[in-house]
N, C-alpha and C. Protein backbone atom coordinates (compact mmCIF):
# COMPACT_ATOMS: atom_id res chain seq x y z
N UNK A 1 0.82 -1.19 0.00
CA UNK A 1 0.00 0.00 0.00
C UNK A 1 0.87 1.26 0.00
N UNK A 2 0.70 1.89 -0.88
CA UNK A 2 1.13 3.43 -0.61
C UNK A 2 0.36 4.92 -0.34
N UNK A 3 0.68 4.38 0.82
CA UNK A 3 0.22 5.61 1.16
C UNK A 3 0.49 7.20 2.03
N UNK A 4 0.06 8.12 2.05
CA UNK A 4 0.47 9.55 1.91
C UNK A 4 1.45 10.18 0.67
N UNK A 5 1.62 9.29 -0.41
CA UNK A 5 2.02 9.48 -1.12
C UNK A 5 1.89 10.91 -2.42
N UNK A 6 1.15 11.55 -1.99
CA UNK A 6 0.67 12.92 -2.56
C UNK A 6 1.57 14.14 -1.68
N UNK A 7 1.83 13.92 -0.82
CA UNK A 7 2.34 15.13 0.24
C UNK A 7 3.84 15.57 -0.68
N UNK A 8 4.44 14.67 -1.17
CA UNK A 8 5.96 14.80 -1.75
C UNK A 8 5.39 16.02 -2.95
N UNK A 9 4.62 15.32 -3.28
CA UNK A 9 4.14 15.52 -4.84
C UNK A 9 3.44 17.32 -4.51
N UNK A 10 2.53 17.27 -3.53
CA UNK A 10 2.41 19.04 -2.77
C UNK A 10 3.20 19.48 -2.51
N UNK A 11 4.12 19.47 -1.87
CA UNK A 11 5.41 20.18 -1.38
C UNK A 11 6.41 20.67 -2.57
N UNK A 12 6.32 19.36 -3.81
CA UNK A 12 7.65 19.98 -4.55
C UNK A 12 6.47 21.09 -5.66
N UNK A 13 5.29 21.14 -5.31
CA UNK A 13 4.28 22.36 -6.62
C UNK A 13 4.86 23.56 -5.82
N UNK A 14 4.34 23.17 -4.77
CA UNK A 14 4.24 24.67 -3.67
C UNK A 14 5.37 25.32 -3.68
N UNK A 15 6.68 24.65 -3.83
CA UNK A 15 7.86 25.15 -3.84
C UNK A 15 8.14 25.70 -5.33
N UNK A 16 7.54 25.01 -6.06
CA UNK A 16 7.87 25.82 -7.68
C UNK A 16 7.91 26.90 -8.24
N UNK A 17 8.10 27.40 -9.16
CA UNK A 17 8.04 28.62 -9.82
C UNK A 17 7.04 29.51 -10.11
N UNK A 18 6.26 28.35 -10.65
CA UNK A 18 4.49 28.09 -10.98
C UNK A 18 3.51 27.34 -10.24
N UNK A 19 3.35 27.75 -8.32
CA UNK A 19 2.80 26.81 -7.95
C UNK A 19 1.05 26.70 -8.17
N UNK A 20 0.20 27.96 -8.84
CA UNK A 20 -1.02 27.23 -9.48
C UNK A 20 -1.03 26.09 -10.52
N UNK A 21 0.15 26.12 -11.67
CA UNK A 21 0.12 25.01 -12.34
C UNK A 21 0.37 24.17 -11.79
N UNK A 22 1.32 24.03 -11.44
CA UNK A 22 1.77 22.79 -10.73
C UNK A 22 1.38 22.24 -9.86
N UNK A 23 0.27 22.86 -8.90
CA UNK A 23 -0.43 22.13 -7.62
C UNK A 23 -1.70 21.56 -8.71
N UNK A 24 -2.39 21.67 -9.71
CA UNK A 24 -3.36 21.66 -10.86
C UNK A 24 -2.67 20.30 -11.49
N UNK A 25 -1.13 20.32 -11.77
CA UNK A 25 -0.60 19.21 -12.03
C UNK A 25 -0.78 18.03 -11.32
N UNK A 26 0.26 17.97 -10.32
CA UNK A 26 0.08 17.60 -9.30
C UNK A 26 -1.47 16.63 -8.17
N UNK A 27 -2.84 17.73 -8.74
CA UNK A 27 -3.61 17.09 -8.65
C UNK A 27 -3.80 15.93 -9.20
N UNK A 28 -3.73 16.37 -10.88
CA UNK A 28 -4.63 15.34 -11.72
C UNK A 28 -3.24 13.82 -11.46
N UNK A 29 -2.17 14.18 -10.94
CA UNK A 29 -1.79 12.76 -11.60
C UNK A 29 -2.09 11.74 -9.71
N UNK A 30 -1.93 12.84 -8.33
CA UNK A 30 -2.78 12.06 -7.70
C UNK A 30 -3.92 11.35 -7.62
N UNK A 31 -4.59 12.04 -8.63
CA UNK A 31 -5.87 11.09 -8.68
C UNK A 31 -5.74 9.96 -9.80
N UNK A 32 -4.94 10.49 -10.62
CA UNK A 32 -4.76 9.04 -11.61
C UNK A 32 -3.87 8.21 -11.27
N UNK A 33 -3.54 8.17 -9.91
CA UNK A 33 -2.46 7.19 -9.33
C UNK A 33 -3.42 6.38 -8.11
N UNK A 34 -4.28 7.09 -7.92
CA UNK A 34 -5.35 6.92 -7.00
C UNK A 34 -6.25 5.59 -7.56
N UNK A 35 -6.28 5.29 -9.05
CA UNK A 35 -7.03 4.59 -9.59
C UNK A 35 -5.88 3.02 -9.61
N UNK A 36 -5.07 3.28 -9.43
CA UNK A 36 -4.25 1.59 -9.30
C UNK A 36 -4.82 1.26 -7.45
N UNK A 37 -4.59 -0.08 -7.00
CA UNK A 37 -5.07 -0.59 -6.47
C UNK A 37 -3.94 -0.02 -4.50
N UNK A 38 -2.71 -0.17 -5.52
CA UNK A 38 -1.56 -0.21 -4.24
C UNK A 38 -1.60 1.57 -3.78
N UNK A 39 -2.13 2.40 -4.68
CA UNK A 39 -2.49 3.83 -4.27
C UNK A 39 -4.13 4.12 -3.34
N UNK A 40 -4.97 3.03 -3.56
CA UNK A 40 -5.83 3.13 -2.91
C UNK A 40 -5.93 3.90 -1.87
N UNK A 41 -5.23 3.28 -0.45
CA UNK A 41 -4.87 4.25 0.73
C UNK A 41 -4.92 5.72 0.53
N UNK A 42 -3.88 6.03 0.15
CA UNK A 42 -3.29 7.05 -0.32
C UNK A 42 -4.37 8.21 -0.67
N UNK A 43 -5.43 7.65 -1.98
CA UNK A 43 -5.62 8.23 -2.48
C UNK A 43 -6.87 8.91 -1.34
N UNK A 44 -7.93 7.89 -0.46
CA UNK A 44 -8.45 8.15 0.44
C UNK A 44 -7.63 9.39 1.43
N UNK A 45 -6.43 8.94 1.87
CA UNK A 45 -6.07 10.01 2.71
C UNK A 45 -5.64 11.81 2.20
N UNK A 46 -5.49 11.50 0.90
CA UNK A 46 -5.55 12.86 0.09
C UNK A 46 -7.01 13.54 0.27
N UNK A 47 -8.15 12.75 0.07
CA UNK A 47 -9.16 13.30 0.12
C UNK A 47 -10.01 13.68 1.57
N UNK A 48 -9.11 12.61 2.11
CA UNK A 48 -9.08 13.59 3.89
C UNK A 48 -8.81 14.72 4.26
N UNK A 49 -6.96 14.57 3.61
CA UNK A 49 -6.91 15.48 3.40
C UNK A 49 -6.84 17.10 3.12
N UNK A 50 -7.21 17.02 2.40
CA UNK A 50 -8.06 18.04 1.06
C UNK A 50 -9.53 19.08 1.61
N UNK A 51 -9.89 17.91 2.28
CA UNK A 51 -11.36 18.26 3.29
C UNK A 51 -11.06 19.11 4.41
N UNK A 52 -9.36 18.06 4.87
CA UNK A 52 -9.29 19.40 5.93
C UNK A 52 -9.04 20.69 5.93
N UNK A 53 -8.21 20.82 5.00
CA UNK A 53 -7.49 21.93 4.47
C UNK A 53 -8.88 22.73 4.23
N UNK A 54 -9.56 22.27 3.57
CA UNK A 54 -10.52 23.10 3.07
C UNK A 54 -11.35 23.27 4.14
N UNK A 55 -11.94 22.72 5.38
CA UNK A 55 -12.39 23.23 6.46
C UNK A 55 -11.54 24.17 7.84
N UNK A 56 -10.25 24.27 7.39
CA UNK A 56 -9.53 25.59 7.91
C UNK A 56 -9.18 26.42 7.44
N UNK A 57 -9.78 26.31 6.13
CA UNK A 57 -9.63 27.51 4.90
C UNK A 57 -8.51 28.10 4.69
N UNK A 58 -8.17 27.03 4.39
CA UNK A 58 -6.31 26.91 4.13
C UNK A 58 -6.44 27.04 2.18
N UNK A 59 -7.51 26.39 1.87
CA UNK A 59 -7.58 26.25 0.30
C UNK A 59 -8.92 25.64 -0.04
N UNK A 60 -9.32 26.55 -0.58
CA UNK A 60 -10.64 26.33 -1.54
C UNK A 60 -10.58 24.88 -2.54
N UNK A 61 -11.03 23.56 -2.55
CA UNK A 61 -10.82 23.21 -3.70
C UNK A 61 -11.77 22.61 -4.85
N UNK A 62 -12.60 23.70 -4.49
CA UNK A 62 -13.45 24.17 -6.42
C UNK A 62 -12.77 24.91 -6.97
N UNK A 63 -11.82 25.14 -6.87
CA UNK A 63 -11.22 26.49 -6.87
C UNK A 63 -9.78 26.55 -7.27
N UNK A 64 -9.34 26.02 -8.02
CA UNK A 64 -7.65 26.24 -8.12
C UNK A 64 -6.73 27.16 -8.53
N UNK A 65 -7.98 28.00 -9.09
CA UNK A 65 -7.33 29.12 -9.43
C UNK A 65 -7.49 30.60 -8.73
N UNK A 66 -7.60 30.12 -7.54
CA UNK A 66 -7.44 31.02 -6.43
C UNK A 66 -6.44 30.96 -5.73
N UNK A 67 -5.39 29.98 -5.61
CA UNK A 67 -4.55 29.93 -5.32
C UNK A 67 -3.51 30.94 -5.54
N UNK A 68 -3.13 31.65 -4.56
CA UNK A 68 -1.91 32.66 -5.20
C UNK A 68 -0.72 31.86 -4.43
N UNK A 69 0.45 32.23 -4.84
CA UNK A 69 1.46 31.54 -4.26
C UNK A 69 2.46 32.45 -2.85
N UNK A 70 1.46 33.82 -2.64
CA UNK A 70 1.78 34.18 -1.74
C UNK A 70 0.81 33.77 -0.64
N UNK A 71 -0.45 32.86 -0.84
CA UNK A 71 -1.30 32.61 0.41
C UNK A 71 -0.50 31.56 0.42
N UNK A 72 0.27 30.85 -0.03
CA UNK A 72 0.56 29.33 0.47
C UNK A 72 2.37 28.90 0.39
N UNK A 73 3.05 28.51 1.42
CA UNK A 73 2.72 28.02 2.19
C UNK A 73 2.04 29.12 2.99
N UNK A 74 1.27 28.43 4.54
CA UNK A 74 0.81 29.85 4.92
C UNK A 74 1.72 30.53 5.68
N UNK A 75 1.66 31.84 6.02
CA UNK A 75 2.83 32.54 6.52
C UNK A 75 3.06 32.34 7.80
N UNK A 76 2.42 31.47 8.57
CA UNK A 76 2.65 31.15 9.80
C UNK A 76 3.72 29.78 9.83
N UNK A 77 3.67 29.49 8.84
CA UNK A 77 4.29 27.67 8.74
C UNK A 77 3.02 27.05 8.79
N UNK A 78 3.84 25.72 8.49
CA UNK A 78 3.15 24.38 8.94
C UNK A 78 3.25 23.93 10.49
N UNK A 79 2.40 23.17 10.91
CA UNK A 79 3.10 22.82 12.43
C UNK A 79 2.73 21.70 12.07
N UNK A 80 3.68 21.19 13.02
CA UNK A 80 4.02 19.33 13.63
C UNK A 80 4.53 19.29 14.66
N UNK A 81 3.00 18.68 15.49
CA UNK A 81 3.31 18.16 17.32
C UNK A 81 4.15 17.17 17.41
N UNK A 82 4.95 16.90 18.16
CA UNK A 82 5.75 15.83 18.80
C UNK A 82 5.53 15.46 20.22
N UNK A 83 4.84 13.78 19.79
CA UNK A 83 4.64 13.85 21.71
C UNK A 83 5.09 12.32 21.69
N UNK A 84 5.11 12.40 23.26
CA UNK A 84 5.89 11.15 23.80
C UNK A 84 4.68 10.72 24.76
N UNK A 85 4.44 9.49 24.91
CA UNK A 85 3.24 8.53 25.58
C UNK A 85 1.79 9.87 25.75
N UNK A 86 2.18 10.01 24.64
CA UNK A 86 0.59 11.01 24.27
C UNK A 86 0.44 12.10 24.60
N UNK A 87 1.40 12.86 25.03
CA UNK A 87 1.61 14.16 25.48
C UNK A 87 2.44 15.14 24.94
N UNK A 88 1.98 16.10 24.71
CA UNK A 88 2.82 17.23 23.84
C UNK A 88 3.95 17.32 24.37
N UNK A 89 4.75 17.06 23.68
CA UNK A 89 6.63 17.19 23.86
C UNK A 89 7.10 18.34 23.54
N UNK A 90 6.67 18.94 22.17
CA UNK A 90 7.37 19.79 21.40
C UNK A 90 5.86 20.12 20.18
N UNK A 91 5.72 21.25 19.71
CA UNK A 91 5.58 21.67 18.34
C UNK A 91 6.78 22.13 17.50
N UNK A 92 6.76 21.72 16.44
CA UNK A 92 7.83 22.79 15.48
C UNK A 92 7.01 23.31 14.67
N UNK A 93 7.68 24.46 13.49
CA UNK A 93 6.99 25.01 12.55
C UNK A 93 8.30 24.87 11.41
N UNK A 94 7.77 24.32 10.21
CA UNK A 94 7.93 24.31 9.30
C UNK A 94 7.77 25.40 8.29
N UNK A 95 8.46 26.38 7.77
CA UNK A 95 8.63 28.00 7.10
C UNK A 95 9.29 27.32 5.88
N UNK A 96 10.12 26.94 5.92
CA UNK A 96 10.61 26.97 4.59
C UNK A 96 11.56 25.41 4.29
N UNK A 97 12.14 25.33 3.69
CA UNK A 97 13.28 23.85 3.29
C UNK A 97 14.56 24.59 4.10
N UNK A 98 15.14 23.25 4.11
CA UNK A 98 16.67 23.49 4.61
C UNK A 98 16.52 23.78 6.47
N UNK A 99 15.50 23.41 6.97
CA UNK A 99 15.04 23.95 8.22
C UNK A 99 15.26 22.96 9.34
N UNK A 100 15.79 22.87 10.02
CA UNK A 100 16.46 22.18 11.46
C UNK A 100 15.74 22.55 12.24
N UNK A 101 15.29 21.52 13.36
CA UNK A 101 14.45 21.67 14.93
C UNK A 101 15.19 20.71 15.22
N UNK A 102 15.94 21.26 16.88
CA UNK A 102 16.40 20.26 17.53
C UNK A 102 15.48 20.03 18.97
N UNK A 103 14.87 19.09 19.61
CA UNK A 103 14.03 18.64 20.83
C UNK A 103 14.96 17.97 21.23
N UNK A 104 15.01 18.44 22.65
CA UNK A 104 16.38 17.95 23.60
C UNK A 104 15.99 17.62 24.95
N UNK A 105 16.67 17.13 25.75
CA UNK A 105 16.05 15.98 27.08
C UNK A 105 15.27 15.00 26.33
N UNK A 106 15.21 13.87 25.51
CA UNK A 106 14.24 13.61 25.22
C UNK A 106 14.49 12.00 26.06
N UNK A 107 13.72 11.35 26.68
CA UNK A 107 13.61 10.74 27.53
C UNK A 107 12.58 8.94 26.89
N UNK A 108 12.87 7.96 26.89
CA UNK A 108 12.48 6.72 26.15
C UNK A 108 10.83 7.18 26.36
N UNK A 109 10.05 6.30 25.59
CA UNK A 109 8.77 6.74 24.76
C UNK A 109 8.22 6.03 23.84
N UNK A 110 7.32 6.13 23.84
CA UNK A 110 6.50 5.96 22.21
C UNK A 110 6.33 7.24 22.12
N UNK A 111 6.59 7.58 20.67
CA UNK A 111 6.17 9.10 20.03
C UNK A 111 5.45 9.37 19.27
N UNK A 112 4.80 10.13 18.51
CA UNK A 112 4.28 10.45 17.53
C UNK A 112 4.82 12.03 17.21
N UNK A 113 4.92 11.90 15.55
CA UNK A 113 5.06 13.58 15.07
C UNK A 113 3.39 13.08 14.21
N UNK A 114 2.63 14.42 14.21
CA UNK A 114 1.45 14.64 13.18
C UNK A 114 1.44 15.94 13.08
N UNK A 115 1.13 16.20 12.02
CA UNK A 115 0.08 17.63 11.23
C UNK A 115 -0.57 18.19 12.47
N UNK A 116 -0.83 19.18 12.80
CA UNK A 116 -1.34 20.35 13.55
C UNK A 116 -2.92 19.39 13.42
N UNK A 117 -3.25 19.67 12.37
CA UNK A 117 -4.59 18.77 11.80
C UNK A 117 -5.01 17.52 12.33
N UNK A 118 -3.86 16.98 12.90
CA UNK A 118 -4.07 15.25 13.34
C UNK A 118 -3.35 14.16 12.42
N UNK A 119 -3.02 14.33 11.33
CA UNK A 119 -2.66 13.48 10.60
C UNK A 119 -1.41 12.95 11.30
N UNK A 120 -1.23 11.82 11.29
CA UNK A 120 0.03 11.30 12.11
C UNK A 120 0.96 10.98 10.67
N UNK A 121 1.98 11.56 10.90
CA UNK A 121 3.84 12.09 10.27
C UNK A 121 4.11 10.24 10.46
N UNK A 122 4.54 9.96 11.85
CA UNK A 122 4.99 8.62 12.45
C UNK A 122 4.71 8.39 13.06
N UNK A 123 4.91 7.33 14.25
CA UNK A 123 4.71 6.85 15.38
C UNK A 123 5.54 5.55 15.90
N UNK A 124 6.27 5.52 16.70
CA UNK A 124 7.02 4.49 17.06
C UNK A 124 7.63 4.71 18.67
N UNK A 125 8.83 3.89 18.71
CA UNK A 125 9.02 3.43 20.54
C UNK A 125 10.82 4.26 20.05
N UNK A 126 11.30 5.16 20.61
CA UNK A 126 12.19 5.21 21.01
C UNK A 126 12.76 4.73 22.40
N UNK A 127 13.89 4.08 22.55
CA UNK A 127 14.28 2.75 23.69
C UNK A 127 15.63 3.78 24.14
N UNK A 128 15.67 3.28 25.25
CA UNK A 128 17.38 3.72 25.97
C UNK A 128 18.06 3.05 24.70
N UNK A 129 18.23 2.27 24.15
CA UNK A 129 19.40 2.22 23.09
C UNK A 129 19.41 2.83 22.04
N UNK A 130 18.10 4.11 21.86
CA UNK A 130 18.26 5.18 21.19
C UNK A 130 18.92 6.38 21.51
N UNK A 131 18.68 6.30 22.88
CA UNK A 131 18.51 7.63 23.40
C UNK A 131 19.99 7.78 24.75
N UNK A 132 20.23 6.85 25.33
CA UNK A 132 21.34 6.74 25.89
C UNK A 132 22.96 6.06 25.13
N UNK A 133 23.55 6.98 25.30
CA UNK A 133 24.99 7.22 24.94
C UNK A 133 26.17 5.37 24.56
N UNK A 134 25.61 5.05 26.24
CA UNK A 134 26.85 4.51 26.59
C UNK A 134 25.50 2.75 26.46
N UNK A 135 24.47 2.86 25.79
CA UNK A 135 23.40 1.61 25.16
C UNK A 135 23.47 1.74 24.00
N UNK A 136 23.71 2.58 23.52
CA UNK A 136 23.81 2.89 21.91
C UNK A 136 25.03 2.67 20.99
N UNK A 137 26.00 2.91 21.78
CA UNK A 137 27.28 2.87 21.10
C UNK A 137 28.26 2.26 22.21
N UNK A 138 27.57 1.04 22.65
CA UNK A 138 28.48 0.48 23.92
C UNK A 138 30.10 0.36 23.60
N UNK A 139 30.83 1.07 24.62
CA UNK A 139 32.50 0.66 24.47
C UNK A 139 33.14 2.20 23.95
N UNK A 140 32.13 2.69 23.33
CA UNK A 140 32.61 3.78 22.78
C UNK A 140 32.56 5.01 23.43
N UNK A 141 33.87 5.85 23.57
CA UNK A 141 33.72 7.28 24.58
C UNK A 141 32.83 8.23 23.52
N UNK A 142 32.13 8.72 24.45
CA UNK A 142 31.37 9.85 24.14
C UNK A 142 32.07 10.93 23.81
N UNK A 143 32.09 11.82 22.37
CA UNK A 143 33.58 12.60 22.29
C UNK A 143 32.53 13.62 22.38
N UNK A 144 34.18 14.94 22.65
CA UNK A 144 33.23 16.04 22.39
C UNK A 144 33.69 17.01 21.43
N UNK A 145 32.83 18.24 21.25
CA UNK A 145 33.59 19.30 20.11
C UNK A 145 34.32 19.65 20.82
N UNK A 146 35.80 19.46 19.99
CA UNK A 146 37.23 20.43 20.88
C UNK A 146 36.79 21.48 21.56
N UNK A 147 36.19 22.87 20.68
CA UNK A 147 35.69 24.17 21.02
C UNK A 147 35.27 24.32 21.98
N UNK A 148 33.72 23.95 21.64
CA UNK A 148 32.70 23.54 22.55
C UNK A 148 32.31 23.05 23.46
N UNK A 149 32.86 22.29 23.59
CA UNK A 149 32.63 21.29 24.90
C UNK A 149 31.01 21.06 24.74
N UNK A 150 30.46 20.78 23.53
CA UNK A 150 29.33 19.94 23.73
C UNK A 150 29.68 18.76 22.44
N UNK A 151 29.08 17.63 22.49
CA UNK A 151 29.32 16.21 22.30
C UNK A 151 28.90 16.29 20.73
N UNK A 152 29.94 15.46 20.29
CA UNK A 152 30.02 15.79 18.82
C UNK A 152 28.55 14.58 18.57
N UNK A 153 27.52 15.11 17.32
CA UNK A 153 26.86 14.49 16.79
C UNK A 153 27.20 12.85 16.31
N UNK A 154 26.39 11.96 16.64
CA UNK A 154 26.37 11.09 15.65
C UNK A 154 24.78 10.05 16.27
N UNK A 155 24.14 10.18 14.76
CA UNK A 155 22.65 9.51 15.70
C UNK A 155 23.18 7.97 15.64
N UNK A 156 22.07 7.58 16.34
CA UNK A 156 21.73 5.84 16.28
C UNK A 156 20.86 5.59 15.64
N UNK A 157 20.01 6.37 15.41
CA UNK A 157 18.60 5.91 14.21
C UNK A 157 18.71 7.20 13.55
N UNK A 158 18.40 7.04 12.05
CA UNK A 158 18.06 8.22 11.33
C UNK A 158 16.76 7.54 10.33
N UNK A 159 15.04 8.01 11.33
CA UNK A 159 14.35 7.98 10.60
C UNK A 159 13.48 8.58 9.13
N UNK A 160 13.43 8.18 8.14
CA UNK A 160 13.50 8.88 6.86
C UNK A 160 11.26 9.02 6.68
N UNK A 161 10.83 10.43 6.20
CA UNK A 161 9.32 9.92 6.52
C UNK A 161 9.11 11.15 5.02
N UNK A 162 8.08 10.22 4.70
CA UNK A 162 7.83 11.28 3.51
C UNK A 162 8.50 11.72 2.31
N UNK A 163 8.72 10.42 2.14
CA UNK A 163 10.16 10.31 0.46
C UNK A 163 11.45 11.53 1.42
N UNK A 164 11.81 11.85 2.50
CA UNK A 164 13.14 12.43 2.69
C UNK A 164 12.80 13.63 3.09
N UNK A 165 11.18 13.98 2.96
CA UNK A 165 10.86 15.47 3.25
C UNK A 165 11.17 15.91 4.53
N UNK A 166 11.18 14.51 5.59
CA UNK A 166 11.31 15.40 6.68
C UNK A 166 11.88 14.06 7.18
N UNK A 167 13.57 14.42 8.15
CA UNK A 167 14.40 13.65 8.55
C UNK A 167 14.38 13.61 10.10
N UNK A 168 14.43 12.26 10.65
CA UNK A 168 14.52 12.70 12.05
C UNK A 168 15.83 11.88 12.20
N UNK A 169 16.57 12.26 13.34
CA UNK A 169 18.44 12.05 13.52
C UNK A 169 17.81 11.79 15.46
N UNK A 170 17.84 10.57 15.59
CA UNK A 170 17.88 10.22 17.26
C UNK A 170 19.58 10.57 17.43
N UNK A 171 19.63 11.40 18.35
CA UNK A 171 21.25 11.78 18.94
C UNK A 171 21.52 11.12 20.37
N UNK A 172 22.09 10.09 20.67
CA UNK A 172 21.88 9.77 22.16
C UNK A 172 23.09 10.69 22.72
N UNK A 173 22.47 10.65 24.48
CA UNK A 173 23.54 11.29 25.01
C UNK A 173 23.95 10.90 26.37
N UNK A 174 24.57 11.43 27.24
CA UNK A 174 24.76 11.05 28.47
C UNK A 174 23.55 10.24 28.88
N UNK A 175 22.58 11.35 29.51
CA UNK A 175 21.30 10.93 30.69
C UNK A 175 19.92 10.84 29.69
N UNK A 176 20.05 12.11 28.53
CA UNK A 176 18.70 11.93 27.52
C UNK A 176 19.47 12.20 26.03
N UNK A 177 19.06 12.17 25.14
CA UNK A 177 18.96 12.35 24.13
C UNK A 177 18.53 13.25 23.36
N UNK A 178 19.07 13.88 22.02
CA UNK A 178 18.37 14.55 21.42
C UNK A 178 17.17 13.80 19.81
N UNK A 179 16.74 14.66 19.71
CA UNK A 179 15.75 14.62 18.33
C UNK A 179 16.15 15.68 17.14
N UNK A 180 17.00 15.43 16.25
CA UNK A 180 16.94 16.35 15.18
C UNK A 180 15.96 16.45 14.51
N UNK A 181 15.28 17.31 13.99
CA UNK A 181 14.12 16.72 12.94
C UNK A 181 14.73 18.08 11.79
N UNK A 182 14.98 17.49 10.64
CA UNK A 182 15.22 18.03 9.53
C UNK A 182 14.38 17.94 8.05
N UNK A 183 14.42 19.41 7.91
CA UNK A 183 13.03 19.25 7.00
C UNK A 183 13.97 19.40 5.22
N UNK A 184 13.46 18.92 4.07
CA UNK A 184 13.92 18.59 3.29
C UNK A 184 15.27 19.70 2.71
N UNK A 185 16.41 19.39 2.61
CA UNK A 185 17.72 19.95 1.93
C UNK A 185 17.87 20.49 3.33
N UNK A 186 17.90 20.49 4.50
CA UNK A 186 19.16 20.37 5.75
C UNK A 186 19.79 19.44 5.66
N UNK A 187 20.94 20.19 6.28
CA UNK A 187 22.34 19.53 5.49
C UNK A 187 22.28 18.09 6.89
N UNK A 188 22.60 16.93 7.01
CA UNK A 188 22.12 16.06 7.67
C UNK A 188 23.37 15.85 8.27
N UNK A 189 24.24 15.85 9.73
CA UNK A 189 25.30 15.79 9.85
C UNK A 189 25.25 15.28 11.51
């Protein structure tokens, strides 16, 4: 099944040159991808969606040619909650590409990132052998930046969601851990 598979396909119109054509593009071939069997999902959750957007009047869609490309993205960002055993951890906002959020103390969990909207991003169990240092990379000293004196990067999981649109980098550390979450063309390090 593939599904959320339209969001890649929104993101790279919206970013375009021409994003009324291209979100107009963009439509018609979601829906003609919508008609194979393994897009099914997918194509349902576009039209979720689509509904929502259009009940926060984010975008008209009888309407495509109302779209200007200065209402969208909207000027506030996008948001995406991050919570751990069901509780708000973190929001970020999403403004533009190339965009880094780091969430720090982060403490073992089940998490979820979703859409402001509800749509759930992921959901999974980060474990002390994500999130602690000396479980993660047993044997190995924890180095640090010469300069700095804070602990040079290197994750243990780097989850990939949304064809690459948006990267998450588990950083373990001493006592908690961090969460990179990198949104598409941050440099991943």
């Amino acid at each position: 099944m593939k599904s959320l598979y339209f969001i890649p396909k929104i993101f790279k119109a919206i970013e375009s040159c021409d994003p009324n054509h291209e979100l107009e593009k963009a439509f018609k071939e979601i829906l003609s991808l919508g008609c194979d069997t393994q897009y099914r999902q997918g194509l349902e959750q576009f039209i979720q969606f689509i509904g929502a957007v259009h009940d926060y009047s984010l975008y008209n869609a009888q309407n495509l040619s109302s779209i200007r490309s200065a209402d969208w993205p909207p000027h506030d960002g996008i948001e995406i909650d991050i919570e751990r055993n069901g509780a708000c951890l973190a929001t970020v906002t999403y403004r533009h590409s190339k965009t880094v959020r780091i969430i720090t103390n982060v403490a073992p969990g089940h998490f979820t990132l979703k859409f402001k909207i509800g749509r759930v991003i992921w959901s999974g169990q980060l474990k002390r052998e994500d999130l602690i240092w000396s479980e993660a990379f047993a044997g190995e000293e924890l180095r640090l930046a010469a300069k700095t004196e804070k602990t040079a990067k290197k994750a243990s999981r780097v989850i990939r969601l949304l064809n690459d649109e948006i990267i998450l980098q588990v950083i373990p550390g001493i006592e908690h851990g961090n969460i990179d979450i990198l949104f598409k063309g941050a440099k991943i390090g």
